[in-house]
Protein backbone atom coordinates (compact mmCIF):
# COMPACT_ATOMS: atom_id res chain seq x y z
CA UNK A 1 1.40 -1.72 8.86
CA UNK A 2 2.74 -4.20 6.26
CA UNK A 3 -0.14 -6.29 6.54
CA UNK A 4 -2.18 -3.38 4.18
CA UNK A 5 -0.57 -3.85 1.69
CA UNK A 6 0.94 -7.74 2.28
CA UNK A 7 -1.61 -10.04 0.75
CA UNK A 8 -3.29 -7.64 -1.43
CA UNK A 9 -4.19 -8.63 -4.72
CA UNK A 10 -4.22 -5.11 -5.89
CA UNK A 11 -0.47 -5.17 -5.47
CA UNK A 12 2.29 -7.31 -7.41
CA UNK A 13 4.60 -9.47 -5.41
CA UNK A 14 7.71 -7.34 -6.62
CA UNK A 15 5.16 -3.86 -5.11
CA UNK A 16 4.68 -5.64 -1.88
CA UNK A 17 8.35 -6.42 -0.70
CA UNK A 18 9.21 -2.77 -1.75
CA UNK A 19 6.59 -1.41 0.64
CA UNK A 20 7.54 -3.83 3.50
CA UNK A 21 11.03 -3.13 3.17
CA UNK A 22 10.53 0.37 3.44
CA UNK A 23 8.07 -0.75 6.75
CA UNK A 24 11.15 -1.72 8.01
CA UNK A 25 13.75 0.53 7.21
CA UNK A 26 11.78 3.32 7.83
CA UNK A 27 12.77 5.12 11.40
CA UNK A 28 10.75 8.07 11.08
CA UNK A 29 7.39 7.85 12.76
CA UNK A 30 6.27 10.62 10.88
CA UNK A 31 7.45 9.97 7.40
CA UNK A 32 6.10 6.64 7.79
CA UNK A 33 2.54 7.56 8.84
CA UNK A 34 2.61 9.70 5.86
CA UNK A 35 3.85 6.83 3.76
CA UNK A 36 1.23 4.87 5.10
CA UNK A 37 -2.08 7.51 4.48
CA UNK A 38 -0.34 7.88 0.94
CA UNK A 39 -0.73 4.04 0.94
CA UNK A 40 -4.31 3.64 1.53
CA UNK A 41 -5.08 6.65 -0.78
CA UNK A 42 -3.70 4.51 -3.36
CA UNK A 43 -5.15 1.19 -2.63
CA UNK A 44 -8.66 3.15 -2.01
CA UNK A 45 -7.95 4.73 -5.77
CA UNK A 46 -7.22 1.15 -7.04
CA UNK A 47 -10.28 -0.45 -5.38
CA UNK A 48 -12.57 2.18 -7.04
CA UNK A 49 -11.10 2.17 -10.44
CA UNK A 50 -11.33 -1.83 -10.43
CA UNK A 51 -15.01 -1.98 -9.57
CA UNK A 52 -15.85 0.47 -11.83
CA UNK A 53 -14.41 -1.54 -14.54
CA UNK A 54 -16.41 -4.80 -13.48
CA UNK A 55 -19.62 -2.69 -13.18
């Protein structure tokens, strides 16, 4: 699941090794597949509001 958000230019360095180390610690399934649509809500919100600056 780390690999969202690892690599991602939209996210700093500092943002990415809090979200994998919460990959990690995390040991409930639920909370973390929460975590994770939260995630891609975000990243989706970042995506749009970056293209519509370029456009």
């Amino acid at each position: 699941m780390s690999a969202v958000i690892i690599g991602n230019p939209l996210f700093s360095p500092e943002e990415q090794l809090l979200a994998d180390h919460h990959v990690h610690e995390c040991e409930d399934a639920g909370q973390l597949a929460l975590w994770l649509a939260n995630m891609l809500s975000a990243s989706g919100k970042c995506q749009r509001t970056n293209s519509s600056r370029t456009n």
